[in-house]
N, C-alpha and C. Protein backbone atom coordinates (compact mmCIF):
# COMPACT_ATOMS: atom_id res chain seq x y z
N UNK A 1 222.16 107.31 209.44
CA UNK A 1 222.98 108.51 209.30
C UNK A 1 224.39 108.10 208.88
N UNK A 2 224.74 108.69 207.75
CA UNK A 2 226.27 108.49 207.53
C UNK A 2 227.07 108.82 208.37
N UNK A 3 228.31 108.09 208.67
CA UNK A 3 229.81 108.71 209.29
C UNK A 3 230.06 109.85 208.77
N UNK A 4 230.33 110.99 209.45
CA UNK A 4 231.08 112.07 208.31
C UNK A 4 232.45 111.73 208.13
N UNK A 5 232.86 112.59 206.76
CA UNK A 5 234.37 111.81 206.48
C UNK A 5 235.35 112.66 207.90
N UNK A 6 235.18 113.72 208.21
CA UNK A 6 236.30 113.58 209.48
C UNK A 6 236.57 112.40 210.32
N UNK A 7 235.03 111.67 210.60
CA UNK A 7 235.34 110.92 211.68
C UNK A 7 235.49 109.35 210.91
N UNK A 8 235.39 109.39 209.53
CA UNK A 8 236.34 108.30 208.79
C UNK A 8 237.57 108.26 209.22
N UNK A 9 237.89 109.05 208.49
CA UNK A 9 239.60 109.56 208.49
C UNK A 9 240.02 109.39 209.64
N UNK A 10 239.55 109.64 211.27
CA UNK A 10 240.04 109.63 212.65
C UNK A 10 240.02 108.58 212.49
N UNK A 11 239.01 107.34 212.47
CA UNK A 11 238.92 105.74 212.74
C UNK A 11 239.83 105.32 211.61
N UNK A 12 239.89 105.56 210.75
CA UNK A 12 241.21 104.73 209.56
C UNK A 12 242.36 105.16 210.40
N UNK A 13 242.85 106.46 211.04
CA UNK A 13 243.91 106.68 211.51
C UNK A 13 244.12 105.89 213.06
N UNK A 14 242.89 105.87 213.47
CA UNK A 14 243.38 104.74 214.90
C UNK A 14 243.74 103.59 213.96
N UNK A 15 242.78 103.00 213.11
CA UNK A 15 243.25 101.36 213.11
C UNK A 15 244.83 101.51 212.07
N UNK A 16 245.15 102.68 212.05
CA UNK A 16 246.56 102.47 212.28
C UNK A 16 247.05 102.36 213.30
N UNK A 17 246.83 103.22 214.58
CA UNK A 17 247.25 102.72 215.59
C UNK A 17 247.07 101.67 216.52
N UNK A 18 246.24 101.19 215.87
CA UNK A 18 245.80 99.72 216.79
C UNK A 18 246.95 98.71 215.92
N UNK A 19 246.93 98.62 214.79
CA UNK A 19 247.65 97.56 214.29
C UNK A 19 249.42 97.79 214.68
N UNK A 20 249.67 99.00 214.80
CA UNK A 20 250.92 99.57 214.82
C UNK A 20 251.29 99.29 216.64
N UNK A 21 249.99 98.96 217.38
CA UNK A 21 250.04 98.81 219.03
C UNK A 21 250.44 97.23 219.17
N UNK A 22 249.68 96.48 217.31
CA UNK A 22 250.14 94.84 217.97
C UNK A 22 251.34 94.85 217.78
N UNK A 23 252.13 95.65 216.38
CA UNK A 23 252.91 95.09 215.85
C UNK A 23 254.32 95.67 217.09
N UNK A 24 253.79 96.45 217.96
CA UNK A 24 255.10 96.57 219.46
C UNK A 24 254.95 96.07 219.94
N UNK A 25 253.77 95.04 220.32
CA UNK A 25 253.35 93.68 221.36
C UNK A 25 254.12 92.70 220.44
N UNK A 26 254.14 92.36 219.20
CA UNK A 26 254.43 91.43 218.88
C UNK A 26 256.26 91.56 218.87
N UNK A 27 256.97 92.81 218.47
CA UNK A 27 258.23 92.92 219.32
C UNK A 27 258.81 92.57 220.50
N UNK A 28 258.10 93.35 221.80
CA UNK A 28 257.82 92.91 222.72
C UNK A 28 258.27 91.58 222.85
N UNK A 29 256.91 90.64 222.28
CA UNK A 29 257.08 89.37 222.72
C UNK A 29 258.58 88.50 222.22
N UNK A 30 258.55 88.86 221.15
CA UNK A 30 259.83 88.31 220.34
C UNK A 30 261.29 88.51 221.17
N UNK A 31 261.06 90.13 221.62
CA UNK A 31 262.28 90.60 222.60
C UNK A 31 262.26 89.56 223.94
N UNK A 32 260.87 89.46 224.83
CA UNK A 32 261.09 88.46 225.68
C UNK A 32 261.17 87.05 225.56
N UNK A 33 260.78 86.35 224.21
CA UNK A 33 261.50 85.38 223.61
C UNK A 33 262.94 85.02 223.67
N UNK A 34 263.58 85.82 223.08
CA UNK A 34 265.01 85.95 223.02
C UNK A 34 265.83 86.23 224.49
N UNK A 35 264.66 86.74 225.36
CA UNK A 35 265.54 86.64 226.85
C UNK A 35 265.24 85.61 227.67
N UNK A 36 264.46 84.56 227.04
CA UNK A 36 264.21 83.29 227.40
C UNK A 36 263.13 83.79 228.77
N UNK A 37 262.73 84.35 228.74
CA UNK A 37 261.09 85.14 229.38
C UNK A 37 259.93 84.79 229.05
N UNK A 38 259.39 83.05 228.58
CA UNK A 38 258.58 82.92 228.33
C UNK A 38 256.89 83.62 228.54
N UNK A 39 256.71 83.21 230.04
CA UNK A 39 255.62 83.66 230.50
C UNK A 39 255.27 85.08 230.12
N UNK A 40 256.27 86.31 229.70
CA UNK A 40 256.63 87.55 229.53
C UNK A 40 256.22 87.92 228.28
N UNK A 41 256.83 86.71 227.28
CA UNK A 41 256.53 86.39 226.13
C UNK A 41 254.76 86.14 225.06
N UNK A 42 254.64 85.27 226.39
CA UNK A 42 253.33 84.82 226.19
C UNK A 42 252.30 85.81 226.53
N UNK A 43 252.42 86.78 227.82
CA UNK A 43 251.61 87.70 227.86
C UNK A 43 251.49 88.80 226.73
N UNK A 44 252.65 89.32 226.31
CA UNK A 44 252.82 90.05 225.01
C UNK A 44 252.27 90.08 223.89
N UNK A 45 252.77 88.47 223.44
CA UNK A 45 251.94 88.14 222.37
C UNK A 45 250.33 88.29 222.73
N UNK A 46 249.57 87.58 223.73
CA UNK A 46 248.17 87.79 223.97
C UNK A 46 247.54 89.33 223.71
N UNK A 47 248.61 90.39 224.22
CA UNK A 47 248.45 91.61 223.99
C UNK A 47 248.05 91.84 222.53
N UNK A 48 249.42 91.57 221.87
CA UNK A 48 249.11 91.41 219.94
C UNK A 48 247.95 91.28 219.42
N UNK A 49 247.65 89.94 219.98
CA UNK A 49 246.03 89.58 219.04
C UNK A 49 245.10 90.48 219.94
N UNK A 50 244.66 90.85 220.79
CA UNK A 50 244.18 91.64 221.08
C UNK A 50 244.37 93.19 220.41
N UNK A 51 244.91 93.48 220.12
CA UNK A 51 245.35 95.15 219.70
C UNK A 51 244.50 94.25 217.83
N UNK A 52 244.81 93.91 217.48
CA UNK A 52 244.53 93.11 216.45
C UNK A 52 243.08 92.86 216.14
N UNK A 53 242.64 92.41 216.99
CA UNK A 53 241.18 92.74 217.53
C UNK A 53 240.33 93.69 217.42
N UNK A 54 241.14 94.26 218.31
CA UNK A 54 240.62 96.23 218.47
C UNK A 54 240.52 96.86 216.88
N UNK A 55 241.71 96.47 216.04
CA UNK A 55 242.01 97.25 214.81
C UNK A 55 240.36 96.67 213.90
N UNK A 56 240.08 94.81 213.89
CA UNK A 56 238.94 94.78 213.52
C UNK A 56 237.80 95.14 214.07
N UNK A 57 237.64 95.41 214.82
CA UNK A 57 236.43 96.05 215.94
C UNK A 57 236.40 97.55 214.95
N UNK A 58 237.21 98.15 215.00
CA UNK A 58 236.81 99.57 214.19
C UNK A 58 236.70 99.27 212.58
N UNK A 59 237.60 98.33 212.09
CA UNK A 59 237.29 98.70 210.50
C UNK A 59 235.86 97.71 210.11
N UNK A 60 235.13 96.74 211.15
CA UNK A 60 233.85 96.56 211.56
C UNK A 60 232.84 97.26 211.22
N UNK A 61 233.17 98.70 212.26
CA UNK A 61 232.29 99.72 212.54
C UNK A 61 232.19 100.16 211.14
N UNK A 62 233.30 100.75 210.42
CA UNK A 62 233.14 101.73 209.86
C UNK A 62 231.91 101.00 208.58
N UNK A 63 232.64 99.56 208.19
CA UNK A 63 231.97 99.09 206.92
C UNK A 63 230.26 98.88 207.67
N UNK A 64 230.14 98.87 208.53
CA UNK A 64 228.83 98.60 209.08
C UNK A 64 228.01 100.03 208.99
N UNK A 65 229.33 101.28 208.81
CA UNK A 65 228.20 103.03 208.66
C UNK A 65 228.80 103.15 207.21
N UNK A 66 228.64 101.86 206.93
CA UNK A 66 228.66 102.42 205.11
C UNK A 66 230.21 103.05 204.88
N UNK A 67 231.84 103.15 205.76
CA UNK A 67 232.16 104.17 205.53
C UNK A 67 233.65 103.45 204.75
N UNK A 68 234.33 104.05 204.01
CA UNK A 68 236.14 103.36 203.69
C UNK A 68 236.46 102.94 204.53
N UNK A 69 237.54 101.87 204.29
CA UNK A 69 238.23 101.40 205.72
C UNK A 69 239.43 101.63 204.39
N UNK A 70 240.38 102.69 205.05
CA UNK A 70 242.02 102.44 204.28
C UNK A 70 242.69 101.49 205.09
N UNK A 71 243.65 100.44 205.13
CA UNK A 71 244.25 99.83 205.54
C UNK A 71 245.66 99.73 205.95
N UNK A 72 246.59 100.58 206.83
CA UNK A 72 247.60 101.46 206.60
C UNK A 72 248.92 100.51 206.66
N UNK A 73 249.89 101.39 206.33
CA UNK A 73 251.08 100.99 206.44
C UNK A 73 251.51 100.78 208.13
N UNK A 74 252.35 99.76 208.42
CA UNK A 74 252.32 99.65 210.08
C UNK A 74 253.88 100.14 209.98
N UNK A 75 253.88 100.50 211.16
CA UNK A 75 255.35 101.24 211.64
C UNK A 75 256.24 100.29 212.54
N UNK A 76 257.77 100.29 212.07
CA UNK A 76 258.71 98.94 212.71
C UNK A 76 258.83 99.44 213.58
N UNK A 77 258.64 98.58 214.89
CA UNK A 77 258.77 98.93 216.46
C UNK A 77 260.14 98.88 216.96
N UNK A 78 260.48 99.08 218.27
CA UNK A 78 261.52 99.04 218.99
C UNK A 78 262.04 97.60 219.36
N UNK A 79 262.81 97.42 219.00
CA UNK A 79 263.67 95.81 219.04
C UNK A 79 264.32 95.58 220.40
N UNK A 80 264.90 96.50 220.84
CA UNK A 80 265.05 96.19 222.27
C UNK A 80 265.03 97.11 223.31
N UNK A 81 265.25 96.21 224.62
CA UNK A 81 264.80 97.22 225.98
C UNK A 81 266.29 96.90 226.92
N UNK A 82 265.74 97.94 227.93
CA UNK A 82 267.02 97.91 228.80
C UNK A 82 266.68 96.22 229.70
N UNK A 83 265.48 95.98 230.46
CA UNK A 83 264.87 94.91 230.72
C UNK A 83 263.91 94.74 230.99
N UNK A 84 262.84 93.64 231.44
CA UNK A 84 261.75 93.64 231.93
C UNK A 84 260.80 94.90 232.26
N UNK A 85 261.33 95.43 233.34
CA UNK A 85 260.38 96.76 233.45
C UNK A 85 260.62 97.42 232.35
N UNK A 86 261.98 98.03 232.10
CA UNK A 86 261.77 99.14 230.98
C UNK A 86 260.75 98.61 229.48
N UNK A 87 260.57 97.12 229.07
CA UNK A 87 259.48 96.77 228.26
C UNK A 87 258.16 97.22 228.59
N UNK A 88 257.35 97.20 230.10
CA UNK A 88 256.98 97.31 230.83
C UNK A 88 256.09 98.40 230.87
N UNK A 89 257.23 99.49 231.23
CA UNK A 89 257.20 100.61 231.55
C UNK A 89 257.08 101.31 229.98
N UNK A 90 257.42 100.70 228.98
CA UNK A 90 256.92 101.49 227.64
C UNK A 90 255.65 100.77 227.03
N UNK A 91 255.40 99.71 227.71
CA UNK A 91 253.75 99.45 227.21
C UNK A 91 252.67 100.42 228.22
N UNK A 92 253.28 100.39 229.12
CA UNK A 92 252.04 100.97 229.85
C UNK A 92 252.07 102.62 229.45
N UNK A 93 253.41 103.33 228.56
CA UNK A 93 253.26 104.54 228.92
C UNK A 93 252.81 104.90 227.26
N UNK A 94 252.30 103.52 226.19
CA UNK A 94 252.06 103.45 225.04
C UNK A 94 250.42 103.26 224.99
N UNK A 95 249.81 102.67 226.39
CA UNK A 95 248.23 102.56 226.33
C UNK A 95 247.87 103.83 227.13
N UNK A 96 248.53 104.36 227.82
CA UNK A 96 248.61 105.76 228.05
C UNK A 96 248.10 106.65 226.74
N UNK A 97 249.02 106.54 225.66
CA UNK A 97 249.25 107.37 224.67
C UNK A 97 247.69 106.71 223.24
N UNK A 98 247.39 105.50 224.06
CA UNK A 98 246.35 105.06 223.46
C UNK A 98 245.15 106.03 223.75
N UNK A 99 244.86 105.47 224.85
CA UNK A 99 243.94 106.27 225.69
C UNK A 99 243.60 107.69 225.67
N UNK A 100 244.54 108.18 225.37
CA UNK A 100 244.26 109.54 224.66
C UNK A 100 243.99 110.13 223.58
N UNK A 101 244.02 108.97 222.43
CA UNK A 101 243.99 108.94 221.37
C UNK A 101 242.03 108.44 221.19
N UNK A 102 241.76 107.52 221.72
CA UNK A 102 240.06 107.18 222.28
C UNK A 102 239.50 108.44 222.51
N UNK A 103 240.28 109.23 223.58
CA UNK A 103 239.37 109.97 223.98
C UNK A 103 238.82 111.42 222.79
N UNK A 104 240.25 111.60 222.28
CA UNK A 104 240.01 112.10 221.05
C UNK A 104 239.44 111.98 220.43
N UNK A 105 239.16 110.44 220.05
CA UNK A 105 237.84 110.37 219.04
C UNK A 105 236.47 110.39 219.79
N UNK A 106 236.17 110.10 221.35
CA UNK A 106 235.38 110.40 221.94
C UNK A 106 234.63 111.90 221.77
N UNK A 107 235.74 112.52 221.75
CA UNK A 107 235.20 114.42 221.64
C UNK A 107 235.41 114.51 220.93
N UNK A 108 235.45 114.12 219.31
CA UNK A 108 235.02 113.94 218.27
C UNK A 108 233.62 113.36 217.96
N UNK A 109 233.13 112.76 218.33
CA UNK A 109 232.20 111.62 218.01
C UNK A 109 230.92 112.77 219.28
N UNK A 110 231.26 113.46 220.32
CA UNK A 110 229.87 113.74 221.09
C UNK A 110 230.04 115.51 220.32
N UNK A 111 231.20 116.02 219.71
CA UNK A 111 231.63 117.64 218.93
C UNK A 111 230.42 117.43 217.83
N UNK A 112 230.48 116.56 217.20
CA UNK A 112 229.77 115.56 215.74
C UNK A 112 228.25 115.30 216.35
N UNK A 113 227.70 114.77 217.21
CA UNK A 113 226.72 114.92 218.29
C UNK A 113 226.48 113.20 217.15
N UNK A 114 227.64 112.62 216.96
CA UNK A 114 227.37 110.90 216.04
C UNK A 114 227.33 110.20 217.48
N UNK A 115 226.10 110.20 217.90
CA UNK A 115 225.64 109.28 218.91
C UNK A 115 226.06 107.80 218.39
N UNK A 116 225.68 106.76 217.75
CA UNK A 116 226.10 105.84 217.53
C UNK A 116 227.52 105.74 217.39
N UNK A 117 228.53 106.25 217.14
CA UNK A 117 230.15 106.33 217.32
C UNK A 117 230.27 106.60 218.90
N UNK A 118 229.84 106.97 219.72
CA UNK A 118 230.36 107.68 220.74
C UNK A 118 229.39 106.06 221.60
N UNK A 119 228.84 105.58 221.30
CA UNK A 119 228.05 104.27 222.02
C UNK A 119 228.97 103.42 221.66
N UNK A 120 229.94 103.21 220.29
CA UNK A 120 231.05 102.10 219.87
C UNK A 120 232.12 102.29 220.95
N UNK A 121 232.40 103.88 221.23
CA UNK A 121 233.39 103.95 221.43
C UNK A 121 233.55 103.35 223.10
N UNK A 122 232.84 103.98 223.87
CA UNK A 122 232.34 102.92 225.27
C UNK A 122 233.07 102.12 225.32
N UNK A 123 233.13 101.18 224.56
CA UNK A 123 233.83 99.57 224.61
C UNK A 123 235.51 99.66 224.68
N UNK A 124 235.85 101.01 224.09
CA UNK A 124 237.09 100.84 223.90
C UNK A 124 237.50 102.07 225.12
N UNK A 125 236.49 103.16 225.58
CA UNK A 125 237.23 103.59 226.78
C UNK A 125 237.33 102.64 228.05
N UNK A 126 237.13 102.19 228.15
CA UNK A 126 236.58 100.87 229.22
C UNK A 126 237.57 99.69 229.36
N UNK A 127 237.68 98.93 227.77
CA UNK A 127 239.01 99.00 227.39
C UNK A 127 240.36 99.10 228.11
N UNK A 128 239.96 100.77 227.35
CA UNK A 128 241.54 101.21 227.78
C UNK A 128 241.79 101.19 229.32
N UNK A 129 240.68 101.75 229.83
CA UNK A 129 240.79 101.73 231.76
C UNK A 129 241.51 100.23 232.32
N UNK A 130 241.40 99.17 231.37
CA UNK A 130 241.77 97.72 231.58
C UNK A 130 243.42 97.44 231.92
N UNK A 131 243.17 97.82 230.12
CA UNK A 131 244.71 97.92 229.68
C UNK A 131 245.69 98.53 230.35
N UNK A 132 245.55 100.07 230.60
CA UNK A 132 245.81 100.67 231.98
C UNK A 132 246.49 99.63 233.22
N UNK A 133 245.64 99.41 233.52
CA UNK A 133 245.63 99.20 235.06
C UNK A 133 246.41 97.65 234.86
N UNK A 134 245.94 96.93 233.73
CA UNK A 134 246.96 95.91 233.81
C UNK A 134 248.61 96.19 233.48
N UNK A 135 248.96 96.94 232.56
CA UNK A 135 250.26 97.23 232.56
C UNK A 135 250.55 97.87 233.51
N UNK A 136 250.14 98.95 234.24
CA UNK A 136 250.54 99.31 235.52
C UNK A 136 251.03 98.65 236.68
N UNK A 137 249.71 97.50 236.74
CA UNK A 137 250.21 96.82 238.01
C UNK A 137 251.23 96.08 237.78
N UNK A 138 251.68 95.71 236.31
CA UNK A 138 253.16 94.81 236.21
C UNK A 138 253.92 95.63 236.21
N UNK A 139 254.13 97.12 236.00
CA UNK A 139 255.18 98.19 236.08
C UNK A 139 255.47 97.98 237.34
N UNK A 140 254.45 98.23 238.75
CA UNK A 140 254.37 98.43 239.83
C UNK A 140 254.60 97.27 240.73
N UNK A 141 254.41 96.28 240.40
CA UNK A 141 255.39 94.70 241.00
C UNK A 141 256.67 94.75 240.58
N UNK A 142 257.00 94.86 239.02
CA UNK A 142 258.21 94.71 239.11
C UNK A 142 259.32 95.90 239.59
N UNK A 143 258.63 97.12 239.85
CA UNK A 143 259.33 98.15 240.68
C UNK A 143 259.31 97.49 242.38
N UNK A 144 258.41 97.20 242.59
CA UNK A 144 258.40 96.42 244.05
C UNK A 144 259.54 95.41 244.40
N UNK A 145 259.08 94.75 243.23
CA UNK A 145 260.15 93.05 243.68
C UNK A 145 261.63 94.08 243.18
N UNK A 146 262.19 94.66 242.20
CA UNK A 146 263.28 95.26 241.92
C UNK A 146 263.69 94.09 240.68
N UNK A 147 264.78 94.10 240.41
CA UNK A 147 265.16 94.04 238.96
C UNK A 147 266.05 92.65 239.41
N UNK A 148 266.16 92.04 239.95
CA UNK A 148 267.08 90.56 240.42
C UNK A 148 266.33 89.36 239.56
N UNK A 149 267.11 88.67 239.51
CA UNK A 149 266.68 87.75 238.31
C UNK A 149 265.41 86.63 239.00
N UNK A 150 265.55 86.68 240.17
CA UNK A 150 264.53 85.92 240.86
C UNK A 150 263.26 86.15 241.01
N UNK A 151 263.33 87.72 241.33
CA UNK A 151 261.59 89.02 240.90
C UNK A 151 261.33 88.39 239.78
N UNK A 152 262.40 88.99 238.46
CA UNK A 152 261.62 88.53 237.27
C UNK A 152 261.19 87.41 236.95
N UNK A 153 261.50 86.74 237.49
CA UNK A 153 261.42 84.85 237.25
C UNK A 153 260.18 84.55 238.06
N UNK A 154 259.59 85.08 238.56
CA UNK A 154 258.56 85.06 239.69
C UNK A 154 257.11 85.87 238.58
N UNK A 155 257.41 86.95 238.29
CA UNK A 155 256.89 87.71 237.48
C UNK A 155 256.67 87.35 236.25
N UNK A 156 258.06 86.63 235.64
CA UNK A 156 257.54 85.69 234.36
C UNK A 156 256.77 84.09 234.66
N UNK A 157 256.72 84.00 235.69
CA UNK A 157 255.83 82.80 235.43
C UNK A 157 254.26 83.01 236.45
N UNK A 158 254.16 84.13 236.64
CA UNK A 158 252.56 84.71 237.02
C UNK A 158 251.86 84.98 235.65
N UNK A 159 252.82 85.91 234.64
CA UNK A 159 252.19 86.26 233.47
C UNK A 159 252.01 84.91 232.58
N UNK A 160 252.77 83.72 232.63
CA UNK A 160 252.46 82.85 231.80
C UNK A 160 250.53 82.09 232.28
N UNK A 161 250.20 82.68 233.06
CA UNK A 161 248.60 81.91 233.43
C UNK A 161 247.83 82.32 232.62
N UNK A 162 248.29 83.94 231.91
CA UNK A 162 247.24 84.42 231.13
C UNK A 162 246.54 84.13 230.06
């Protein structure tokens, strides 16, 4: 069964947003680079190739249902943050904004009754429940420990194991 072109067009428009999700991880990391935040750094970037991932995971799919893959223009991210959490606190409230964007194509994909899209997609609500819960719980430590250079220093070298 072919993709219909709506649900082309939705998947070309995520793997804009997947590539446009590394290219704020890869800010991100660069920003905690420059605050000498390695471990902070290093988790970020891991984020990147992952989102990177995700973007080939769908343009995968599509050439696998026969369908276009457009390849989009990526959008320049945010260069800097107030600190640690506030980086933090805008990744987690950006896989938030992911996650809703999945589910969209989810009720797209069962509206379409494209059983095989809605079995791809699985991987990436599941995913997102990940992604979630990992940026959260670093929102939610570093609201715990508070903003002193010793929290973060504690916090940047837990994330460097990843």
């Amino acid at each position: 069964m072919k993709l219909s072109d709506s649900m082309t067009a939705a998947i070309n428009d995520q793997i804009k947003a997947e590539f446009d999700s590394a290219y704020i991880y890869l800010a991100m990391s660069a920003y905690f680079e420059d605050s000498g935040l390695a471990g902070m750094a290093h988790w970020m970037k891991k984020q990147y190739k992952e989102e990177v991932e995700h973007a080939e995971k769908f343009i995968d799919y599509l050439y696998e249902r026969g369908a276009r893959v457009i390849i989009p223009e990526i959008a320049r991210p945010k260069e800097s943050y107030n600190d640690a959490l506030d980086v933090f606190r805008t990744a987690y409230n950006h896989e938030q904004y992911v996650t809703s964007r999945i589910y969209k194509l989810v009720d797209m994909a069962v509206a379409e009754k494209d059983y095989a899209t809605q079995s791809m997609l699985k991987w990436f609500v599941d995913e997102q429940m990940e992604e979630e819960d990992n940026t959260g719980g670093i929102v939610a430590k570093l609201e715990f420990l508070g903003g002193d250079k010793h929290s973060v220093y504690l916090v940047d070298r837990e994330l460097s194991a990843r």
